[in-house]
PDB file of N, CA and C in Angstrom:
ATOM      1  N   UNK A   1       1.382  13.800   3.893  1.00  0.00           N
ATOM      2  CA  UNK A   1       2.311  13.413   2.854  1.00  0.00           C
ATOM      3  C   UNK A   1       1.979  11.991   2.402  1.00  0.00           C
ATOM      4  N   UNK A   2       1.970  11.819   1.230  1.00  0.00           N
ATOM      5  CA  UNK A   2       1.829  10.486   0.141  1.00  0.00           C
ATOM      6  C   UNK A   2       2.860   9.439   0.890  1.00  0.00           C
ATOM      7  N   UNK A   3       2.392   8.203   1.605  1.00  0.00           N
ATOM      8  CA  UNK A   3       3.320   6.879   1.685  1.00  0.00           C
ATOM      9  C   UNK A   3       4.671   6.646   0.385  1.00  0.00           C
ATOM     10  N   UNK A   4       3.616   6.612  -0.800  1.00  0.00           N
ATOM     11  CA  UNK A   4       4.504   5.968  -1.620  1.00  0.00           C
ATOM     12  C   UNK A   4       5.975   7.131  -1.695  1.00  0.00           C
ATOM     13  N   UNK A   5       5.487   8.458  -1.699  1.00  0.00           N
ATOM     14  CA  UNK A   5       6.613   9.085  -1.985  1.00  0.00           C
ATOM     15  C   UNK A   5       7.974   9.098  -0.888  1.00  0.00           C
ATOM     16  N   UNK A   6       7.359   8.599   0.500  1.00  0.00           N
ATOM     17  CA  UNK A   6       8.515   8.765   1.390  1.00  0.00           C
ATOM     18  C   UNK A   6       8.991   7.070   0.916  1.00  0.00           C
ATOM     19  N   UNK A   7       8.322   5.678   0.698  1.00  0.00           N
ATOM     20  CA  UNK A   7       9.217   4.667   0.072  1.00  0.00           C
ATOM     21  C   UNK A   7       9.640   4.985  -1.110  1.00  0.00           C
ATOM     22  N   UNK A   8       9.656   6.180  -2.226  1.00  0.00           N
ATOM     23  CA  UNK A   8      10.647   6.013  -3.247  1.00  0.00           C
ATOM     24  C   UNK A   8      11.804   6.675  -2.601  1.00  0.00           C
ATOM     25  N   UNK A   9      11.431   7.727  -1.936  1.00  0.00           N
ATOM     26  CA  UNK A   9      12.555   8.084  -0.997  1.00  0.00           C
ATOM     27  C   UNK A   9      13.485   7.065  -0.164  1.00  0.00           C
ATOM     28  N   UNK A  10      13.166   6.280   0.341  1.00  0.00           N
ATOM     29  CA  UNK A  10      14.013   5.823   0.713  1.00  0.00           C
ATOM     30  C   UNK A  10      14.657   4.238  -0.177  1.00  0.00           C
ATOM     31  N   UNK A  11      13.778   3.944  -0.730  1.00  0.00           N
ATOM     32  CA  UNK A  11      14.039   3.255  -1.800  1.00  0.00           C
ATOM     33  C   UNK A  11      15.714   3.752  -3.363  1.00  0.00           C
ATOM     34  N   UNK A  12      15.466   4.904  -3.138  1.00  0.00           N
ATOM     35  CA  UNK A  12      16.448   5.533  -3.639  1.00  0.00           C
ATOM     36  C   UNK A  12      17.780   5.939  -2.820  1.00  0.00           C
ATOM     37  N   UNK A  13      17.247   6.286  -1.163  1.00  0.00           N
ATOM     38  CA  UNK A  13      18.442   6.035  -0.657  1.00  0.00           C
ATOM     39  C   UNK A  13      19.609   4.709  -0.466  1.00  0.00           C
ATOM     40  N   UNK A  14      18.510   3.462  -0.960  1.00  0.00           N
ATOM     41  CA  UNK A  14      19.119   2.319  -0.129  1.00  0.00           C
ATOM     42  C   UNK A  14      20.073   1.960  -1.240  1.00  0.00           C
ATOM     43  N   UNK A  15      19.171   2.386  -2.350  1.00  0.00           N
ATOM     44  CA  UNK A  15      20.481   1.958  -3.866  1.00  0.00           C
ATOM     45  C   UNK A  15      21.634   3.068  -3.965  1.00  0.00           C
ATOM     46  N   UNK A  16      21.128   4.053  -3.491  1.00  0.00           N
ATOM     47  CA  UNK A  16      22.882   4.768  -3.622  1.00  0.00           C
ATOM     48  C   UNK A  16      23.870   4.412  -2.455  1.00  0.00           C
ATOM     49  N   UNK A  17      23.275   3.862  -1.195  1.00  0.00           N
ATOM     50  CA  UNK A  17      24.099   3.754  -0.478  1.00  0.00           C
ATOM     51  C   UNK A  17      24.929   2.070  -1.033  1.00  0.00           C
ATOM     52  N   UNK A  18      24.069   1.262  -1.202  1.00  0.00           N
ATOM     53  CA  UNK A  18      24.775   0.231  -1.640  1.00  0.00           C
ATOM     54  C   UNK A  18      25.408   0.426  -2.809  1.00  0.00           C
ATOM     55  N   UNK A  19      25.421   1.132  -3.667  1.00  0.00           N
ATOM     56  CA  UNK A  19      26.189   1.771  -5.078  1.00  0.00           C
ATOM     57  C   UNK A  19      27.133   2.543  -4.349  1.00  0.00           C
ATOM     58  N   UNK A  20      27.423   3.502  -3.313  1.00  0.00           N
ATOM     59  CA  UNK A  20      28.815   3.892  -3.059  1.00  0.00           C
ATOM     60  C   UNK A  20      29.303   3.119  -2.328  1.00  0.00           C
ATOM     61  N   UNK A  21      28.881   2.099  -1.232  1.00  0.00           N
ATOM     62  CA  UNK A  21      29.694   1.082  -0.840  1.00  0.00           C
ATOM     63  C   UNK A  21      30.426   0.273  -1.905  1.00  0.00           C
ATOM     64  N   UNK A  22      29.915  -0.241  -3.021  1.00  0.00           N
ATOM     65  CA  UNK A  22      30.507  -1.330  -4.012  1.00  0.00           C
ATOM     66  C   UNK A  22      31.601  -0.524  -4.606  1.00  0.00           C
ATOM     67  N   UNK A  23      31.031   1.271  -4.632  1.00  0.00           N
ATOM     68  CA  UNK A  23      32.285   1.518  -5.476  1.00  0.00           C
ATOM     69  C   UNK A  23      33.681   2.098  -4.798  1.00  0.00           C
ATOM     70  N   UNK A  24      32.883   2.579  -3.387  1.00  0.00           N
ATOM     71  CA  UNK A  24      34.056   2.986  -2.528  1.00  0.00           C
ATOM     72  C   UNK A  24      34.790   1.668  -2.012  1.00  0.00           C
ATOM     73  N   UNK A  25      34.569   0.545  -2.224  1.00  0.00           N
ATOM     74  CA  UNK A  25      35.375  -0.887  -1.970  1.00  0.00           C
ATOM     75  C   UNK A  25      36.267  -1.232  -3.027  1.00  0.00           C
ATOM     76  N   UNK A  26      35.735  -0.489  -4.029  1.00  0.00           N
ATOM     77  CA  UNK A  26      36.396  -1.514  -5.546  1.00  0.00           C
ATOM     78  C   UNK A  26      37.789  -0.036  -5.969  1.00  0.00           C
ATOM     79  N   UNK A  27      37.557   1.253  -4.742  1.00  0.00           N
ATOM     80  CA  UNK A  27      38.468   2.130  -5.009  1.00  0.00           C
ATOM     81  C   UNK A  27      38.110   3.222  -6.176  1.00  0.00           C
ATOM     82  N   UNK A  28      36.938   3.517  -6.201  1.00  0.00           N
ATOM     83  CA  UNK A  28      36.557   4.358  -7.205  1.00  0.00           C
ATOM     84  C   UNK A  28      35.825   5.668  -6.336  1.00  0.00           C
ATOM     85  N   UNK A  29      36.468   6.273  -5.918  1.00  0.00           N
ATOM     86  CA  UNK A  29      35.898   7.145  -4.492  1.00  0.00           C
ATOM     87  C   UNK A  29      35.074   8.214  -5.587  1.00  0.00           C
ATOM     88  N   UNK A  30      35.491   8.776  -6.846  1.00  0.00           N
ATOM     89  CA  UNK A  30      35.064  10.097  -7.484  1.00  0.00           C
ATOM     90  C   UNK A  30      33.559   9.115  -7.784  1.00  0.00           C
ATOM     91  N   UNK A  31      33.639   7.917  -8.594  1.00  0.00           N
ATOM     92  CA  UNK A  31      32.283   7.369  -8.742  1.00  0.00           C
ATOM     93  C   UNK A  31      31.069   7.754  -7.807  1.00  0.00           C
ATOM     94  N   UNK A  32      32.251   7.281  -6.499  1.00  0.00           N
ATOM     95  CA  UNK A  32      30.674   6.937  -5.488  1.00  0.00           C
ATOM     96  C   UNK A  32      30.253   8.299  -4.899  1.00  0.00           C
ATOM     97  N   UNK A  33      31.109   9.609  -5.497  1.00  0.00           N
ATOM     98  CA  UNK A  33      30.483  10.650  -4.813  1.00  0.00           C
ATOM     99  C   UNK A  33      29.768  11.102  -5.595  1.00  0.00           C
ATOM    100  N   UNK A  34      30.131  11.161  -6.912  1.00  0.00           N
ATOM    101  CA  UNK A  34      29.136  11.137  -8.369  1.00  0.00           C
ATOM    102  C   UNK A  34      27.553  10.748  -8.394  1.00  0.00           C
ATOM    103  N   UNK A  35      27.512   9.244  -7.539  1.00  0.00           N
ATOM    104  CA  UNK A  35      26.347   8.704  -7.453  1.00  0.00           C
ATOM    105  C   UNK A  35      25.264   8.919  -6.326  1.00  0.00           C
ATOM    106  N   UNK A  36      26.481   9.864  -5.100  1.00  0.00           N
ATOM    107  CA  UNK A  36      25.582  10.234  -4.006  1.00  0.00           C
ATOM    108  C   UNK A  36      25.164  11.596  -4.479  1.00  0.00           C
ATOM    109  N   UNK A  37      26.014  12.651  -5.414  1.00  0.00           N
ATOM    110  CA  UNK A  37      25.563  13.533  -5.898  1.00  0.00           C
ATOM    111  C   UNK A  37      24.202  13.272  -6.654  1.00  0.00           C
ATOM    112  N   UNK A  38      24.577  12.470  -7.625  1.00  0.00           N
ATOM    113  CA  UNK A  38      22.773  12.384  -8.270  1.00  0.00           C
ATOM    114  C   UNK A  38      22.205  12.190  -7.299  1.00  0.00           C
ATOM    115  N   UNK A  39      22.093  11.059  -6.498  1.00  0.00           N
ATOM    116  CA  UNK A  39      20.950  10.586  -5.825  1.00  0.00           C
ATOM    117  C   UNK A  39      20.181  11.526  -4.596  1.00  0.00           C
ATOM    118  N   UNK A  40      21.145  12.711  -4.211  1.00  0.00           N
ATOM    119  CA  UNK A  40      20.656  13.763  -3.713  1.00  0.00           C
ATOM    120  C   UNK A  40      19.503  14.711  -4.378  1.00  0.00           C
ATOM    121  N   UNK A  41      20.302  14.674  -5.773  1.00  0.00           N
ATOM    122  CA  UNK A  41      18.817  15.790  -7.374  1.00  0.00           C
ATOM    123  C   UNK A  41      17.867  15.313  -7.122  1.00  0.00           C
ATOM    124  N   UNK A  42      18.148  13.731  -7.573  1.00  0.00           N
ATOM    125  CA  UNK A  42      16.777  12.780  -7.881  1.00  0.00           C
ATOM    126  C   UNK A  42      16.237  13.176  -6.578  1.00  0.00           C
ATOM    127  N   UNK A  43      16.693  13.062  -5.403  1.00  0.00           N
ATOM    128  CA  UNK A  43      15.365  13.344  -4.122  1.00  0.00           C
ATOM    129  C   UNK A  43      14.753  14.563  -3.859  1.00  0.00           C
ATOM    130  N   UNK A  44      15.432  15.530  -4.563  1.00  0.00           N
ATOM    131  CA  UNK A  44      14.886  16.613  -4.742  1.00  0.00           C
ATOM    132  C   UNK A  44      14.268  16.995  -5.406  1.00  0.00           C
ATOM    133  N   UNK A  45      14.796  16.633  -6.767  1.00  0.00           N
ATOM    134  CA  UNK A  45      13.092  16.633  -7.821  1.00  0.00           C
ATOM    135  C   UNK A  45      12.225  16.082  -7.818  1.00  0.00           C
ATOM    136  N   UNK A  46      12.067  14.913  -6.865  1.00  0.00           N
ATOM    137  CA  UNK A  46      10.837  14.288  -6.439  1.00  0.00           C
ATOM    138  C   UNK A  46       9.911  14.883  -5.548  1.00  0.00           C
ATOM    139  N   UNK A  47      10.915  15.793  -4.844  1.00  0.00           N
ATOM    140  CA  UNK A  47      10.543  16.045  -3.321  1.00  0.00           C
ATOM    141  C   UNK A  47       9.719  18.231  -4.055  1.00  0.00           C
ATOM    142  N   UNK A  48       9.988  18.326  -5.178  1.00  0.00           N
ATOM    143  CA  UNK A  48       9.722  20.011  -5.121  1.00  0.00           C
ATOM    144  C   UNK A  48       8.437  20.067  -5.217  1.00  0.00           C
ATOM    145  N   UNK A  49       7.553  19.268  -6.059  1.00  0.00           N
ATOM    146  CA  UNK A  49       6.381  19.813  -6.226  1.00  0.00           C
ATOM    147  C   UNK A  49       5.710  19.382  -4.766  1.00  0.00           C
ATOM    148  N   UNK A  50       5.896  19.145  -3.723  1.00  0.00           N
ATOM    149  CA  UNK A  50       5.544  19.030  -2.652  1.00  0.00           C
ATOM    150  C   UNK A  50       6.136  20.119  -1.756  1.00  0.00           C
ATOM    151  N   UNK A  51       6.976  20.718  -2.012  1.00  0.00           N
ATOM    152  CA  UNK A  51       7.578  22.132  -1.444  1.00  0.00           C
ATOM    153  C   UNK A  51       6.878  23.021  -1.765  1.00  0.00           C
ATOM    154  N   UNK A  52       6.835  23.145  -3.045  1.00  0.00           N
ATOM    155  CA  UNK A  52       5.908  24.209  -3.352  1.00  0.00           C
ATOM    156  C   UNK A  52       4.208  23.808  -2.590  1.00  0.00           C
ATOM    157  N   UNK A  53       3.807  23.328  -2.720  1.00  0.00           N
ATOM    158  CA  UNK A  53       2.494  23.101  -1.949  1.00  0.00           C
ATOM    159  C   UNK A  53       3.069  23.640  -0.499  1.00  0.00           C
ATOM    160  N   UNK A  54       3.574  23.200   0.055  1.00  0.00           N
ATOM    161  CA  UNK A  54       4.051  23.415   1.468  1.00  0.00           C
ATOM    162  C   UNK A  54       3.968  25.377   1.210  1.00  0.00           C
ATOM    163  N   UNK A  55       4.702  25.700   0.309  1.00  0.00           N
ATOM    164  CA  UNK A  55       4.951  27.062   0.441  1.00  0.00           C
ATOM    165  C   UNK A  55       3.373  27.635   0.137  1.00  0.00           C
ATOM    166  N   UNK A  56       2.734  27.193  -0.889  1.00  0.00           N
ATOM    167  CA  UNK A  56       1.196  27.679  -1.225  1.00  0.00           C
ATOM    168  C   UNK A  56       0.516  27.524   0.528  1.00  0.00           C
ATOM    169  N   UNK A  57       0.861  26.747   1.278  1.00  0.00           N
ATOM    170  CA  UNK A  57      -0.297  26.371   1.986  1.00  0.00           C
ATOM    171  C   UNK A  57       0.146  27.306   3.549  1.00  0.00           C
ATOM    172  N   UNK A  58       1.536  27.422   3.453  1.00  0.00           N
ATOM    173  CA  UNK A  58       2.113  28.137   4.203  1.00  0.00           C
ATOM    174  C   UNK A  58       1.740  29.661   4.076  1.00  0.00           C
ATOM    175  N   UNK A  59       1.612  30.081   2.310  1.00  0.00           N
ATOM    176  CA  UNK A  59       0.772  31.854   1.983  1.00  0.00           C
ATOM    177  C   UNK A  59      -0.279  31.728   2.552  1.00  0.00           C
ATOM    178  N   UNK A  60      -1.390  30.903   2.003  1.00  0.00           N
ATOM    179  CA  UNK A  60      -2.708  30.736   2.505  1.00  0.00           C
ATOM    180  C   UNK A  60      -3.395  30.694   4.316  1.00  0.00           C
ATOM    181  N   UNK A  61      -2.276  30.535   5.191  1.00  0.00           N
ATOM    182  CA  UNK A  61      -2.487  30.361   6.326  1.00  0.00           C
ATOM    183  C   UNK A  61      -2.263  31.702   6.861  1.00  0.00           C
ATOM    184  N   UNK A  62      -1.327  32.462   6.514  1.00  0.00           N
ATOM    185  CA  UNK A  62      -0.875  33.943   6.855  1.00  0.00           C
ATOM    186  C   UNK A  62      -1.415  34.580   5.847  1.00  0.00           C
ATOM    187  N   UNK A  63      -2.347  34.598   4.762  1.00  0.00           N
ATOM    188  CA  UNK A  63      -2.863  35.473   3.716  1.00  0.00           C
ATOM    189  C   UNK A  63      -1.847  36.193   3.195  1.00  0.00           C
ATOM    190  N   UNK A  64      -1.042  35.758   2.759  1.00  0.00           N
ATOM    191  CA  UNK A  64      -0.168  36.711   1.907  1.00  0.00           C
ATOM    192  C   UNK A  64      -0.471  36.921   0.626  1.00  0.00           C
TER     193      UNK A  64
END
């Protein structure tokens, strides 16, 4: 697996977590679940075209 992609990964975790802390402090609880909701997509649409490889490489080993 690519370095850079596991630091945008977590690079993206560190801003949503500090984005629902600021907003779960300031009392905006629907915000900060809003923002952990995106920030879950975003790691997933980063993360698919590497699933799919996983799944190609996973056919290729069992010849399916």
């Amino acid at each position: 697996m690519d370095v850079g992609l596991i630091l945008k990964v977590v690079g993206v975790g560190m801003i949503v977590t500090v984005a629902c802390q600021i907003l779960s402090k300031a009392g905006r609880d629907e915000q900060s679940m809003l923002v952990s909701l995106s920030g879950i997509v975003l790691v997933l649409l980063m993360l698919i075209g590497k699933i799919g490889e996983l799944f190609e490489t996973i056919k290729s080993v069992f010849g399916f």
